[in-house]
Protein backbone atom coordinates (compact mmCIF):
# COMPACT_ATOMS: atom_id res chain seq x y z
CA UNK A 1 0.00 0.00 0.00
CA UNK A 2 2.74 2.40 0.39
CA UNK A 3 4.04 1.65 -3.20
CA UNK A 4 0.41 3.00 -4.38
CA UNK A 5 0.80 6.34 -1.78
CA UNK A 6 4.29 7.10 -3.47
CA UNK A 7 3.24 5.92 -7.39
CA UNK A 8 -0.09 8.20 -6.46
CA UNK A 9 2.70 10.99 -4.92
CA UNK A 10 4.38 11.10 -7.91
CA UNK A 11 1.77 10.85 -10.32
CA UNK A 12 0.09 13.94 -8.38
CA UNK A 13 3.65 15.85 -8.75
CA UNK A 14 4.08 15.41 -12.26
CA UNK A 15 0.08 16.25 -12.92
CA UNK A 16 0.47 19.63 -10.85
CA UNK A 17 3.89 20.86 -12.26
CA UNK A 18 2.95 19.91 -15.69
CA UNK A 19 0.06 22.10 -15.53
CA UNK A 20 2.14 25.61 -14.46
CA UNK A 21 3.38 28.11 -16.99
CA UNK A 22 3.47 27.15 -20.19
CA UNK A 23 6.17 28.84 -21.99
CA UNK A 24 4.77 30.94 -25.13
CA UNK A 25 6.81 31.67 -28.18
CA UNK A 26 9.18 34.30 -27.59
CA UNK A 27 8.34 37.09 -30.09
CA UNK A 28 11.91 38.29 -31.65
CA UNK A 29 12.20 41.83 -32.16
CA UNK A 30 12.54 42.90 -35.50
CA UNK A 31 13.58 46.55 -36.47
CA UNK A 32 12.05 48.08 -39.35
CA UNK A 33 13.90 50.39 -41.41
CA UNK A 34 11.26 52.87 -42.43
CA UNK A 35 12.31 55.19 -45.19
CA UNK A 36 11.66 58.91 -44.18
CA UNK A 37 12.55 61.52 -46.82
CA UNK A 38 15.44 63.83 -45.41
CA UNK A 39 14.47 67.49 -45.41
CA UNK A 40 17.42 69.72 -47.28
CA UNK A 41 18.42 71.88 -44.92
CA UNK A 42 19.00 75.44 -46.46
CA UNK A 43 22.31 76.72 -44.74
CA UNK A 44 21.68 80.31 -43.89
CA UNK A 45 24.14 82.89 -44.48
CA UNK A 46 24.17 85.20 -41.54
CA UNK A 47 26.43 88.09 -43.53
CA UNK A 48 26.45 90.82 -41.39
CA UNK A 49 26.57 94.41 -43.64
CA UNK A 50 29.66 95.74 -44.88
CA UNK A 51 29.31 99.53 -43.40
CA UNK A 52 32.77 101.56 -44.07
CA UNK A 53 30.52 104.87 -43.09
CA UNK A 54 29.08 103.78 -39.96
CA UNK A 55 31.28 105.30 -37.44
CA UNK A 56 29.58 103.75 -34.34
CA UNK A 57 28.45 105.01 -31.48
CA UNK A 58 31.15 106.14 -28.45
CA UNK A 59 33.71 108.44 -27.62
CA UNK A 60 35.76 107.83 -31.24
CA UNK A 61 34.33 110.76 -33.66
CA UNK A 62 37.12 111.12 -36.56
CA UNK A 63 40.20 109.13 -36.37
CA UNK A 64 43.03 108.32 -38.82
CA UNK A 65 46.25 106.31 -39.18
CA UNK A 66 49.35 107.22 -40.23
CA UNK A 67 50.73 106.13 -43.89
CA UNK A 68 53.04 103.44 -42.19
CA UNK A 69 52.65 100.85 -39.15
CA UNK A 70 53.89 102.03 -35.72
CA UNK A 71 55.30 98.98 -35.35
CA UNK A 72 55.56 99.65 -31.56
CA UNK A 73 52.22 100.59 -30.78
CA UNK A 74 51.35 97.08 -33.09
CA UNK A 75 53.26 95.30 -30.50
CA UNK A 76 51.94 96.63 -28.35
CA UNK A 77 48.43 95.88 -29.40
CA UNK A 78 49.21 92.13 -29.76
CA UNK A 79 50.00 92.07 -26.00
CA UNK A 80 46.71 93.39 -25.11
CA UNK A 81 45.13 91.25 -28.15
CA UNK A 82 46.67 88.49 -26.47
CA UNK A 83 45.61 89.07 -22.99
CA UNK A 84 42.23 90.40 -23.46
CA UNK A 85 40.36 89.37 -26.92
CA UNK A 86 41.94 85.58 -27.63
CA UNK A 87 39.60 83.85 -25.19
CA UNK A 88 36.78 84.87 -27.98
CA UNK A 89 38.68 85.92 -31.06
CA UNK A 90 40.96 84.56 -33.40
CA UNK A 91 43.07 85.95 -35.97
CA UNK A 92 42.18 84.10 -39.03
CA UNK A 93 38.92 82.86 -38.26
CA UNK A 94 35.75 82.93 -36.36
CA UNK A 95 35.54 81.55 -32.77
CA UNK A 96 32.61 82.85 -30.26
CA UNK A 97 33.51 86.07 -32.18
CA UNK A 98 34.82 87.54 -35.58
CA UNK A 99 38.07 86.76 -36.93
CA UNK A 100 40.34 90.32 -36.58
CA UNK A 101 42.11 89.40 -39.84
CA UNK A 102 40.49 92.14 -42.19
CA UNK A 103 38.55 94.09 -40.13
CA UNK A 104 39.02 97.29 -42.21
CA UNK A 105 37.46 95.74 -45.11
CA UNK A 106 34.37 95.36 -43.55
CA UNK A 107 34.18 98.19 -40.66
CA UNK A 108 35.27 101.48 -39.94
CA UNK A 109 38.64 102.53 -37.89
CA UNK A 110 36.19 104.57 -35.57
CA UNK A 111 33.61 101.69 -35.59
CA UNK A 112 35.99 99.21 -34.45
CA UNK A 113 37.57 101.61 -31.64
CA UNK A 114 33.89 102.50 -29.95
CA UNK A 115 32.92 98.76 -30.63
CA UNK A 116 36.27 97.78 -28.37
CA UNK A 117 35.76 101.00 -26.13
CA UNK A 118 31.92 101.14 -25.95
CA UNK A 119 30.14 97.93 -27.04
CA UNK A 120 26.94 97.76 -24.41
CA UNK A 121 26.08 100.54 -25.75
CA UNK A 122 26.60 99.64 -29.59
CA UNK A 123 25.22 96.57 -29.07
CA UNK A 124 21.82 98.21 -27.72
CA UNK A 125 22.17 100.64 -30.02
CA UNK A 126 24.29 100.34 -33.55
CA UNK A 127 22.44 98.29 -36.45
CA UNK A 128 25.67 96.11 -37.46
CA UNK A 129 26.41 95.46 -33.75
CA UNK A 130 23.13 94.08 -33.19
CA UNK A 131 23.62 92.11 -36.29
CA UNK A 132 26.73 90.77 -35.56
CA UNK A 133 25.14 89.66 -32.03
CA UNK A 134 22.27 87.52 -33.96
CA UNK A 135 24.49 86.12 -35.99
CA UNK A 136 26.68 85.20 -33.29
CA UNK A 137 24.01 83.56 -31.37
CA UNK A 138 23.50 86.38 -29.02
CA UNK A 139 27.13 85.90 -27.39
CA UNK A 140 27.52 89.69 -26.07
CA UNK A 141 31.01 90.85 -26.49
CA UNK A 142 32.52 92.14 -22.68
CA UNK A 143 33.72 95.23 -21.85
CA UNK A 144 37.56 94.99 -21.40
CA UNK A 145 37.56 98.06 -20.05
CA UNK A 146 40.49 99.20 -21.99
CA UNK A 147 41.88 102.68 -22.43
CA UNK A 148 42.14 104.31 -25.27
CA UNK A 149 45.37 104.15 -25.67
CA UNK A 150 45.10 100.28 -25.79
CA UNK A 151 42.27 100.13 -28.35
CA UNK A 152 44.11 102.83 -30.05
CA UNK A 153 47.34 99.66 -30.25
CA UNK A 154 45.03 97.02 -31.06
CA UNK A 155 43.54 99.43 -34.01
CA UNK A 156 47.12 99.82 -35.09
CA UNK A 157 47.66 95.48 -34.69
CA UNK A 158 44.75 94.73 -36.59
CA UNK A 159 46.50 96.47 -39.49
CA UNK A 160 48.92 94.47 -39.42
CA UNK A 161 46.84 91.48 -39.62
């Protein structure tokens, strides 16, 4: 009789954990490549206006260089170019702002020495200022605080340039 208890055991066991979870068919994952059509991208061309007549807006009404370089006040303007503007300018091209490499071509002597001396003002106030700020993603250039004398140097660098 205790064979039939342990054949009716184990015939109980097998009933009870053959009936638990059945497995179901794992579902692979398949990824779908879906065409989308790409969307051309027109690259806008922030081109800030070339303005030799704008003379900005500061303390610099008239000013002129001389026929040749001071080469000593150019030194002297790549010291303080070097100390003060290289963080967001470069020489030959554009970081957070313009490259310095032509400035003439495009700007004023008097525009670039109220920019340097004066820009919260010009950039509140002087159309290309404010454009250059849009197209430079609203980065606002900071006062140095320079003297005269040294945006008067860096004037006479960026000829050199």
């Amino acid at each position: 009789m205790n064979i039939f208890k342990s054949i009716g055991l184990v015939f109980i066991f097998l009933l009870i954990s053959s009936c638990g979870d059945s497995k179901k068919p794992e579902e692979k994952s398949i990824y779908k490549r879906v065409k989308t059509e790409k969307k051309q991208i027109k690259e806008v061309n922030n081109v800030t206006p070339v303005d030799l007549n704008n003379k900005g807006i500061g303390p610099i009404k008239n000013y002129s260089f001389s026929s040749e370089v001071n080469l000593e006040l150019a030194n002297e303007g790549k010291q303080v170019f070097n100390s003060k503007c290289t963080a967001c300018h470069n020489v030959n091209r554009r970081l957070i702002g313009p490259a310095m490499a032509g400035i003439y071509e495009r700007r004023s002597v008097e525009w670039v020495l109220n920019i340097m001396l004066n820009p919260d003002q010009m950039l509140k106030e002087d159309p290309i200022a404010i454009a250059l700020l849009k197209e430079y993603n609203n980065i606002l250039m900071l006062n140095q605080n320079l003297s005269e004398n040294e945006a008067k140097s860096l004037a006479e660098y960026f000829r050199t340039l």
